[in-house]
Protein backbone atom coordinates (compact mmCIF):
# COMPACT_ATOMS: atom_id res chain seq x y z
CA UNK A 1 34.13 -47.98 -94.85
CA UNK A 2 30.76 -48.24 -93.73
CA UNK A 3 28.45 -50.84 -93.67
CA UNK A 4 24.48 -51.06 -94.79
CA UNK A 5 22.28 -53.72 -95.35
CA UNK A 6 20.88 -54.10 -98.03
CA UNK A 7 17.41 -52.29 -97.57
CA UNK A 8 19.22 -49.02 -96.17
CA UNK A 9 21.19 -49.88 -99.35
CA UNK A 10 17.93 -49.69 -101.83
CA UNK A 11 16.74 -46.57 -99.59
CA UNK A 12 20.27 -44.83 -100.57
CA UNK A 13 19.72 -45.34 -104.02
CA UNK A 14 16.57 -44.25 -103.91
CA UNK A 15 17.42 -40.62 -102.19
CA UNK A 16 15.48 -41.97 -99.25
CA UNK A 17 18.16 -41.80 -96.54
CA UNK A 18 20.49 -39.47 -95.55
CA UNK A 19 21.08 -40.13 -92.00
CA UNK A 20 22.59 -42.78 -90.08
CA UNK A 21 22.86 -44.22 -86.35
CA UNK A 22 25.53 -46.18 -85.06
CA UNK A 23 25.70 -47.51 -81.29
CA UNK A 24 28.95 -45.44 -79.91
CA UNK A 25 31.06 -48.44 -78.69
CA UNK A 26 31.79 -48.76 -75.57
CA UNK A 27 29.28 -46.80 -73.79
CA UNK A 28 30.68 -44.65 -71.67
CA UNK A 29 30.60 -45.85 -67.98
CA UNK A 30 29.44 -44.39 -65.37
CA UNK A 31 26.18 -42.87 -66.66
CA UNK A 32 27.33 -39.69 -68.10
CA UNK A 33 24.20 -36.54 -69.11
CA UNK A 34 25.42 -36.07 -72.38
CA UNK A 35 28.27 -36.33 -75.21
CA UNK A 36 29.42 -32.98 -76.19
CA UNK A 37 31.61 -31.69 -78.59
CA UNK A 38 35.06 -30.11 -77.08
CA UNK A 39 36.99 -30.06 -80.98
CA UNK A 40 40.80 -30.36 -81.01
CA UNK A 41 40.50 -28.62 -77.23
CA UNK A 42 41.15 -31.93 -75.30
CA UNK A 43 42.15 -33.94 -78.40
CA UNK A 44 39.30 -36.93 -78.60
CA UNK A 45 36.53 -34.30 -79.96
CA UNK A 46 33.64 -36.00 -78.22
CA UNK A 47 33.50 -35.74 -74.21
CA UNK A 48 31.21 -37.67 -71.54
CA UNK A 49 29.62 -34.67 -69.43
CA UNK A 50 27.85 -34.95 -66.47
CA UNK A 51 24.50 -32.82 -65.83
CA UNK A 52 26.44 -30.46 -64.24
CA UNK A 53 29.66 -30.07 -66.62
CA UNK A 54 32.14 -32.28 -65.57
CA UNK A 55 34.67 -34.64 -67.52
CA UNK A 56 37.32 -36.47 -67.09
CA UNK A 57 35.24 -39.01 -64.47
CA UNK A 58 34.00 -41.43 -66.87
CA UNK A 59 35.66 -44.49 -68.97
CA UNK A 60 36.24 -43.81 -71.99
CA UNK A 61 36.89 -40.03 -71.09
CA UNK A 62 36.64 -39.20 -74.86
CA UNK A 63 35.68 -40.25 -77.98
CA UNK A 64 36.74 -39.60 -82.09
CA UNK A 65 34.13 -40.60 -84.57
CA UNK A 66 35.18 -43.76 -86.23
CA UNK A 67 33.11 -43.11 -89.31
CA UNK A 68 35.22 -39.54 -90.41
CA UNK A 69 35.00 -36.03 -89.80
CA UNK A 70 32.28 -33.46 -91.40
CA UNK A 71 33.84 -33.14 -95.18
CA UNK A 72 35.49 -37.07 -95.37
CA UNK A 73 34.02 -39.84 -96.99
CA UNK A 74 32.58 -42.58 -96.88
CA UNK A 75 32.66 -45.85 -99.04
CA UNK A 76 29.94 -48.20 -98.46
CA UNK A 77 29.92 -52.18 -97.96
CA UNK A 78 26.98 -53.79 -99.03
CA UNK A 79 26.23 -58.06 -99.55
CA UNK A 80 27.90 -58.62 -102.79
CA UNK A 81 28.46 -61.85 -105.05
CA UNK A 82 31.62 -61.90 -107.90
CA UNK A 83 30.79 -62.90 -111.26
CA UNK A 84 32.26 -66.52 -112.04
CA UNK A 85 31.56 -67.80 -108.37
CA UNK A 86 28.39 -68.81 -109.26
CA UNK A 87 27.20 -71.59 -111.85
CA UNK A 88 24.54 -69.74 -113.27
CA UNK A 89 25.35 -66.26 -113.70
CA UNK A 90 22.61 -63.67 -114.69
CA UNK A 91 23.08 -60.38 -116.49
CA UNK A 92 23.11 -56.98 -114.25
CA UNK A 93 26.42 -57.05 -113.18
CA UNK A 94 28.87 -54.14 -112.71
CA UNK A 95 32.02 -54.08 -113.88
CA UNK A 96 35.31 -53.33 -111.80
CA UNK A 97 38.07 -53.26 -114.22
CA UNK A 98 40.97 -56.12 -113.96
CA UNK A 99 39.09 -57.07 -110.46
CA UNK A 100 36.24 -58.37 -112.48
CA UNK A 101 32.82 -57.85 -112.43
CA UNK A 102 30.24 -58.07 -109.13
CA UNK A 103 26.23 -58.99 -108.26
CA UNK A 104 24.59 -56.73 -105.52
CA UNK A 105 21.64 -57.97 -103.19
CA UNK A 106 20.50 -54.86 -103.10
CA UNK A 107 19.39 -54.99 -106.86
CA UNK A 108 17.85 -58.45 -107.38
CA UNK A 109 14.77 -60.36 -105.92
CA UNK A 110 14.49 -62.71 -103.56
CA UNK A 111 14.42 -65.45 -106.57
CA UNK A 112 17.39 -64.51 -107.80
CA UNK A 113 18.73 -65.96 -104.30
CA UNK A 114 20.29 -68.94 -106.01
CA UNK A 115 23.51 -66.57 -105.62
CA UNK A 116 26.20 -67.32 -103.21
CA UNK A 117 26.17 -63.97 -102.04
CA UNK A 118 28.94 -62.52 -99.77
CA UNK A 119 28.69 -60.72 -96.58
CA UNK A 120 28.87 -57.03 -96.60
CA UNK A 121 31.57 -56.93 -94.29
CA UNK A 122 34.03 -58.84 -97.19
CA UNK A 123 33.34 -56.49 -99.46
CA UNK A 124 36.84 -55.01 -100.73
CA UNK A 125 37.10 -51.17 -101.70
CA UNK A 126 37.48 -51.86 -105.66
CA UNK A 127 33.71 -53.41 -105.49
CA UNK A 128 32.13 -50.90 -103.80
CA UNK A 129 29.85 -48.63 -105.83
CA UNK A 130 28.48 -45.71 -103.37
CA UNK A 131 30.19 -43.51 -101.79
CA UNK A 132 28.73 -40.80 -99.05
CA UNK A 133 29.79 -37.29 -97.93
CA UNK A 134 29.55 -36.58 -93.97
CA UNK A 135 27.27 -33.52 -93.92
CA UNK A 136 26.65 -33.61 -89.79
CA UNK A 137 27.88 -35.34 -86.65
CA UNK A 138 26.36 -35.28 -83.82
CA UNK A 139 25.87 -37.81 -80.08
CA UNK A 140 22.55 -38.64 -78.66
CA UNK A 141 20.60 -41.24 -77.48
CA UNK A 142 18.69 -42.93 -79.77
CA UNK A 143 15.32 -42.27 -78.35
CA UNK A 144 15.65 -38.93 -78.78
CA UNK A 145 14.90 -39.14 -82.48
CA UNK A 146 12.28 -36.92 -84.22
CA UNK A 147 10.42 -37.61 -86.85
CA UNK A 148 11.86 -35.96 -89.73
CA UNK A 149 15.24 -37.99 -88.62
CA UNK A 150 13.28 -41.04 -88.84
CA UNK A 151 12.22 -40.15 -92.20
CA UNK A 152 15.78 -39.47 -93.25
CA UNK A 153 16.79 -42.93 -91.71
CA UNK A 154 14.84 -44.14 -94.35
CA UNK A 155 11.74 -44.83 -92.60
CA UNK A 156 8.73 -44.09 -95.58
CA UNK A 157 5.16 -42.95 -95.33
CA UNK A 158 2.79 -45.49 -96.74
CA UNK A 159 -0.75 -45.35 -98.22
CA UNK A 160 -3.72 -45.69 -96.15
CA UNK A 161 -4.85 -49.10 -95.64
CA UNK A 162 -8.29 -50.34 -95.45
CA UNK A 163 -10.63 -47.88 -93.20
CA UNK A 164 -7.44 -46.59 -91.36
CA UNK A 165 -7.62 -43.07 -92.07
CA UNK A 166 -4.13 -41.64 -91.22
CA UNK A 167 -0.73 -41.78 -92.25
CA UNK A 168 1.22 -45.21 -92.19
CA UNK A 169 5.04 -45.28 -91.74
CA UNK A 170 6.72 -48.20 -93.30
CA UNK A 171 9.39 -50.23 -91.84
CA UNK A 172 11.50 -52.65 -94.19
CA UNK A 173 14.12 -55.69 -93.02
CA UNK A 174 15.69 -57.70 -95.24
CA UNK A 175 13.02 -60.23 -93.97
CA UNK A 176 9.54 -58.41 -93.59
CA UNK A 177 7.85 -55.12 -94.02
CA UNK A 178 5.38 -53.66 -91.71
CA UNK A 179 3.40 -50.43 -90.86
CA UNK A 180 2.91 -48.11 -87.74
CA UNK A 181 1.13 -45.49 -87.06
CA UNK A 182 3.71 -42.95 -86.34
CA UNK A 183 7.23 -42.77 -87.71
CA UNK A 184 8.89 -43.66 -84.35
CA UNK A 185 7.71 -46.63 -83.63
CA UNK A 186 8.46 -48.15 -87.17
CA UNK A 187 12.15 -46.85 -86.55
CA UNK A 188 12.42 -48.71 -83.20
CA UNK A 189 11.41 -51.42 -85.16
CA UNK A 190 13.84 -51.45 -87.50
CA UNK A 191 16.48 -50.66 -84.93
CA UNK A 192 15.31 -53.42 -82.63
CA UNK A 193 16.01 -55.73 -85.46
CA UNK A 194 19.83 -54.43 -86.00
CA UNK A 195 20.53 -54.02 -82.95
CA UNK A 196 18.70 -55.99 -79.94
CA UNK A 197 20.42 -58.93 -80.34
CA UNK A 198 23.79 -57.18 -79.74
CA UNK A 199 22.34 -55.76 -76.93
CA UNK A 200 21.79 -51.95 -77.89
CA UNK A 201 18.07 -52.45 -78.64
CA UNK A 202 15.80 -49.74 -78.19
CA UNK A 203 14.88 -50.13 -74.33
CA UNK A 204 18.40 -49.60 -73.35
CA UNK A 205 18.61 -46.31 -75.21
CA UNK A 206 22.25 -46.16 -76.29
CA UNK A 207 24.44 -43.24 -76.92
CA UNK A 208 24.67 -43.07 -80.76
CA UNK A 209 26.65 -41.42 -83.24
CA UNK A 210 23.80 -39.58 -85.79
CA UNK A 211 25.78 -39.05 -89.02
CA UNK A 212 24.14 -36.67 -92.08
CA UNK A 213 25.71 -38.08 -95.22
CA UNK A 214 24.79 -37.16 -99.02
CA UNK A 215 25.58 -39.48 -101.85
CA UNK A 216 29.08 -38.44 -104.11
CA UNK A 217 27.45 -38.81 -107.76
């Protein structure tokens, strides 16, 4: 499974994102050039290299993806609620056979907050409702992101406001929504506010796993 909150969620659903970018844990120690790709050659897939070639002298000396292989799939946990744990249930749920029937955050306003919504990561496999196709895999740091990635991480181009003439690129938390002028910088924003506090913000410029994903219809 793999986890989404629940704006990446609403960008999903609305064929707005197609990549993701998760922190590789732990980074590898020391400092290595690059993650490269060695296959089944030396057995973990995904090698610390140093600038000129070497392996085997860092910890970990190898990594596997923990989200799949190119081909597998992915099912998604998202913040949920069950039908019947709340007082005053609403209509717009989705029905899971014999499990019951579940809410998702991800399709509701904030009024409708009254729910006693679940974490993501609680969500069992019979309530999930998206599942995702790994197209790509590949290592990098995450400042090394261009700006069509951004845009497939979700990150959307806004209208002009006021006399600012050029292009806006609009960030979205769970909590606010704000606009920058170039596509990077609202990315780093919405990283920063995943990630900082776990101390992979955007200033330490972690290796990351970049994973290409479609949505199974």
């Amino acid at each position: 499974p793999i986890i989404f909150n629940t704006e990446m969620v609403k960008a999903i659903l609305d064929n707005r994102k197609s990549q993701t970018r998760r922190v590789i844990k732990p980074q590898p120690t020391p400092e290595p050039d690059r993650i490269e790709y060695y296959g089944e050659k030396i057995g973990w897939g995904w090698v610390p290299t140093s600038r000129s070639g070497k392996i085997g002298i860092f910890k970990p000396p190898g990594y596997k993806c923990p989200y799949g292989e190119i081909g597998e799939k992915m099912w998604v946990r998202e913040t949920w609620a069950k039908v019947g744990d709340n007082e005053d249930d609403i209509h717009g749920s989705r029905y899971c056979g014999s499990y019951g029937s579940v809410y998702f955050k991800a399709d509701y306003l904030p009024s409708d907050d009254h729910l006693k919504w679940k974490p993501s990561i609680f969500m069992p496999r019979w309530a999930s409702r998206i599942d995702l196709e790994i197209t790509d895999i590949r290592v990098e740091r995450v400042q090394d992101i261009k700006e069509r990635d951004c845009e497939s991480e979700g990150i959307e181009v806004a209208e002009s406001i006021g006399d600012y003439a050029g292009a806006l690129w609009t960030a979205r938390t769970e909590k606010a929504t704000f606009n920058f002028s170039n596509a990077q910088s609202a990315f780093q924003y919405l990283w920063d506010s995943i990630n900082a506090k776990r101390g992979y913000g955007w200033k330490v410029n972690p290796f990351v796993w970049v994973i290409d994903f479609k949505e199974i219809k």
